[in-house]
Protein backbone atom coordinates (compact mmCIF):
# COMPACT_ATOMS: atom_id res chain seq x y z
CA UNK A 1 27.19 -16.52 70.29
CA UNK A 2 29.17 -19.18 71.77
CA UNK A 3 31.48 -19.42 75.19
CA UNK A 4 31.99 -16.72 77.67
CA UNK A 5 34.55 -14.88 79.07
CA UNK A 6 36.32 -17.14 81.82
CA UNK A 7 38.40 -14.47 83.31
CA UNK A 8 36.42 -11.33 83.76
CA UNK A 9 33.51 -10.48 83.85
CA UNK A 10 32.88 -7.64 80.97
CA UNK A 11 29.54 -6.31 80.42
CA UNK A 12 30.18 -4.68 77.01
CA UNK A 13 31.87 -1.77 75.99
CA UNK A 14 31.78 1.00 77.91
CA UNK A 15 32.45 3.55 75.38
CA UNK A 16 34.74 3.77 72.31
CA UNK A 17 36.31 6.92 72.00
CA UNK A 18 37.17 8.68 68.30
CA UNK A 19 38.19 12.25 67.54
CA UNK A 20 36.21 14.92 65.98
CA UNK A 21 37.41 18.05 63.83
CA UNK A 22 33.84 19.46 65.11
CA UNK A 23 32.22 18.57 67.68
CA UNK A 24 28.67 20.85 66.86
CA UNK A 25 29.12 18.88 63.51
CA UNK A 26 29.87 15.71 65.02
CA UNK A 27 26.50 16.42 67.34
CA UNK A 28 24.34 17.09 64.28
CA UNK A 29 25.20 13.97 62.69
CA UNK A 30 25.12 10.95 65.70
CA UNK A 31 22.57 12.47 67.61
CA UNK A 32 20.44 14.49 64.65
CA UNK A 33 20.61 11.63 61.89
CA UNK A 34 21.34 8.28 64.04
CA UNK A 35 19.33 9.43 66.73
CA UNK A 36 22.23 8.66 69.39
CA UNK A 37 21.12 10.96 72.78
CA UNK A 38 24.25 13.42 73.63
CA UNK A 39 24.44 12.15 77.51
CA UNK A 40 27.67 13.24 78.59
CA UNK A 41 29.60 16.60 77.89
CA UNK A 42 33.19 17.27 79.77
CA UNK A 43 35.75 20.59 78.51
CA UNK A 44 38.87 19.31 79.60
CA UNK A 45 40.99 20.89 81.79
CA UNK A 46 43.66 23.56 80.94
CA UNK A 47 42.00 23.83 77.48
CA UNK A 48 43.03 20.82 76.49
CA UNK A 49 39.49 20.26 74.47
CA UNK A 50 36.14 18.40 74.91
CA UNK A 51 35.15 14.60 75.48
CA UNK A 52 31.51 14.28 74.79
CA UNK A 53 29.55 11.05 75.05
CA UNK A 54 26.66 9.50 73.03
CA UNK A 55 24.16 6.72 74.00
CA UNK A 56 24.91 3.92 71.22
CA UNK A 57 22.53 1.53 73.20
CA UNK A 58 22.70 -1.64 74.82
CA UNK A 59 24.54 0.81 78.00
CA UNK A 60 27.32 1.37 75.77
CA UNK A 61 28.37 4.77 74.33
CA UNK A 62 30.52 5.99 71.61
CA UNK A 63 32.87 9.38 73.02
CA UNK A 64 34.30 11.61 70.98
CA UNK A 65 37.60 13.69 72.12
CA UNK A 66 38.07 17.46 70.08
CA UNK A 67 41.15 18.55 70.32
CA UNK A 68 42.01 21.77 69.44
CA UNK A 69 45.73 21.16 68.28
CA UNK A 70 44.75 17.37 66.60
CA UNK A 71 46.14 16.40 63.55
CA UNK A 72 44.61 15.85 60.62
CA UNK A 73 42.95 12.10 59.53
CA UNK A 74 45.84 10.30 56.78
CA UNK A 75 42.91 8.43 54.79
CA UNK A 76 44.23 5.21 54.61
CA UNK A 77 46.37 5.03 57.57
CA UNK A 78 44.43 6.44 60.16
CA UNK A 79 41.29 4.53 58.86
CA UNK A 80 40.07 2.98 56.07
CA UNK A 81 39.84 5.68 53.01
CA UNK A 82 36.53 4.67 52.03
CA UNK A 83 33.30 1.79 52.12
CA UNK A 84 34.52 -1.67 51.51
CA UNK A 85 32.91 -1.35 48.00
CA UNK A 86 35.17 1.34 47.35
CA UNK A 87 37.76 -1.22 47.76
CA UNK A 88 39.07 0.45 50.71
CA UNK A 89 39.60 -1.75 53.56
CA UNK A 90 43.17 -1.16 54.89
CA UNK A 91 44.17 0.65 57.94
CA UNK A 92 47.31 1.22 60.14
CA UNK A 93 48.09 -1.61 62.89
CA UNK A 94 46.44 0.27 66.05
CA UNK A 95 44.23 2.32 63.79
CA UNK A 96 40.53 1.93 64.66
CA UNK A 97 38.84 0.50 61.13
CA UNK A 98 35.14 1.11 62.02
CA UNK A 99 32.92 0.84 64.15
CA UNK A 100 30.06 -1.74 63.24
CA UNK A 101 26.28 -1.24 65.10
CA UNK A 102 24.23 -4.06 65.71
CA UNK A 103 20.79 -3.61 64.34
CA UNK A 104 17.80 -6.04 64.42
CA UNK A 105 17.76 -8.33 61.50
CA UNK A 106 14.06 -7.24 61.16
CA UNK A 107 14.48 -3.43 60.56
CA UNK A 108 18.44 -4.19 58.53
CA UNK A 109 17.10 -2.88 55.30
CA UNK A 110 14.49 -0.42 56.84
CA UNK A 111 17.27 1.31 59.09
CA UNK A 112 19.48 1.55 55.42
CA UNK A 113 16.58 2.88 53.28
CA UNK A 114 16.01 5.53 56.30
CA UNK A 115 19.77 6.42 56.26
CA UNK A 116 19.67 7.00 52.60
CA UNK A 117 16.22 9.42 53.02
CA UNK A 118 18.65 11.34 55.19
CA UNK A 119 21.03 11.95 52.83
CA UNK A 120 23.71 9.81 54.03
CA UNK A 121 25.54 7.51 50.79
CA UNK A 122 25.16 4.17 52.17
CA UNK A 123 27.40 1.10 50.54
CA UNK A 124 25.49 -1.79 49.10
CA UNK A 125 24.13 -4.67 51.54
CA UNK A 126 26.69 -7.62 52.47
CA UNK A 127 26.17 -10.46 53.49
CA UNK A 128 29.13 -11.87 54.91
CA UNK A 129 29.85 -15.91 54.85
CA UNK A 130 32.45 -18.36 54.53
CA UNK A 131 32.75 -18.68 50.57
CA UNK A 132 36.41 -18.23 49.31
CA UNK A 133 35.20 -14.26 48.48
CA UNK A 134 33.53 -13.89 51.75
CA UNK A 135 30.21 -12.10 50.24
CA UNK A 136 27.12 -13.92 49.07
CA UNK A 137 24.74 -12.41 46.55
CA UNK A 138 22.00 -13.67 48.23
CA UNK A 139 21.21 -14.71 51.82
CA UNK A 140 21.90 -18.51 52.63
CA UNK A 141 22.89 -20.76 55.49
CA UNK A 142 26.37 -19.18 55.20
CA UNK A 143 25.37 -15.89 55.45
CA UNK A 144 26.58 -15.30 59.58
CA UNK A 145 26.17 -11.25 59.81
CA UNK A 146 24.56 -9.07 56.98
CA UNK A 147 25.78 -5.36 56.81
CA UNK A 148 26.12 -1.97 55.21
CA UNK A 149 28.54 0.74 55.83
CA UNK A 150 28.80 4.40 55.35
CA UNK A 151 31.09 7.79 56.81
CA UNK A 152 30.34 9.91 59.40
CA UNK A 153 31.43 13.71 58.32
CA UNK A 154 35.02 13.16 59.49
CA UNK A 155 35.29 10.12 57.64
CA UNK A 156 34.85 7.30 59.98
CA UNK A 157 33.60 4.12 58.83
CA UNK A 158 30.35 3.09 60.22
CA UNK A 159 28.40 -0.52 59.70
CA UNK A 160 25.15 -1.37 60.46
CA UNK A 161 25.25 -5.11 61.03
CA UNK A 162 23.00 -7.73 62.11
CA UNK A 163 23.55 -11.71 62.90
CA UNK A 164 21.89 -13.86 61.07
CA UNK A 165 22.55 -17.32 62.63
CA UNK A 166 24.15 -18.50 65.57
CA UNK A 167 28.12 -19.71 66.33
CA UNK A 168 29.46 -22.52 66.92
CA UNK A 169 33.45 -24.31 67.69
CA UNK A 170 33.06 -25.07 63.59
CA UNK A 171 33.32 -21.07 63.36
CA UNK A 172 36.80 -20.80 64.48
CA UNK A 173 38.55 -22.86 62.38
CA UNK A 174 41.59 -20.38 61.49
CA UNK A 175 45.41 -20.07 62.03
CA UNK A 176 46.09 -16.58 63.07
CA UNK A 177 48.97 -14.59 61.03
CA UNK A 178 51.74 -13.28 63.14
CA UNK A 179 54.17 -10.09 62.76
CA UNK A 180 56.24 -12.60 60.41
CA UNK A 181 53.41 -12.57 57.80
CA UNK A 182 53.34 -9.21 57.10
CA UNK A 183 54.20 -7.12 53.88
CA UNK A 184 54.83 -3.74 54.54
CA UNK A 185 54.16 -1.48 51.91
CA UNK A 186 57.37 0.36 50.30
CA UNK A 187 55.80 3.89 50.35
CA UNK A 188 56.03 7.82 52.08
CA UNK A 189 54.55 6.22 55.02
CA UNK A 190 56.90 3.48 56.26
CA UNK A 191 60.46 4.48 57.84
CA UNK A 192 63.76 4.77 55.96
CA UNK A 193 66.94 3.15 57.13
């Protein structure tokens, strides 16, 4: 990776935190299939629910909030409604899309045949470059990060990704879209005048 942070001094993430419908459930699945040691369990005060954190590695965790009174996930708006493949990509502006692992390019397709012996339906393997459709069929100097996603049981997208070459200034070479260059959809979900 290229440059550094010039301003503060950030060491990672500390945790990401989601919101489970089950927390036992959530357990079985990020500590029972990806192997994630629960290290942190909290019942919040006044019965306001639990916050429960996993080791995701690298001293970073992933938390998870249950809520007894939380509503339900709007598939779609609330995050993506299915894997990429799926054609599902879109999510709500402050929505959290997914949450991608980093994995060493080594074990990438080991870690997604494993997944798959655990019954969990994995997407097909990406690998992500710069052509006009952004996926190559095969890997190539191009190819920056190669990847596969799949759902935890509430329906969060999950990637396991891994680099596959090294950035550069040619890497960001974009114009970034404002507020103006937005389309918002003409549906249930978006407000009425």
């Amino acid at each position: 990776m290229t440059g550094g942070n010039t301003e503060f001094e950030l060491g990672g993430i500390n945790h990401l935190a989601l919101v489970s419908s089950d927390m036992k459930r959530t357990i079985d699945f990020y500590s029972g299939v990806l192997g994630m040691p629960l290290i942190k369990t909290l019942d919040l005060p006044a019965g306001l629910g639990q916050h429960f954190f996993f080791d995701c590695g690298g001293g970073d965790c992933l938390a998870f909030f249950w809520f007894p009174d939380a509503p339900d996930p709007v598939p779609g708006i609330s995050a993506p409604a299915g894997r990429p493949e799926q054609g599902e990509l879109l999510s709500a502006v402050g929505s959290m899309n997914h949450v991608a692992f980093h994995v060493p390019v080594e074990k990438f397709e080991d870690y997604r045949r494993r997944l798959k012996e655990k019954g969990v339906t994995v997407s097909p393997i990406l690998n992500h470059d710069d052509s006009p459709m952004g996926i190559s069929a095969d890997v190539n100097e191009g190819v920056f990060v190669r990847s596969f996603y799949f759902q935890d049981p509430d329906g969060i997208l999950l990637e396991f990704a891994c680099w596959t070459r090294t950035f550069d200034e040619s890497d960001v070479s974009h114009e970034p879209k404002t507020a103006a260059d937005r389309t918002i959809p003409k549906d249930e979900h978006a407000p009425t005048a």
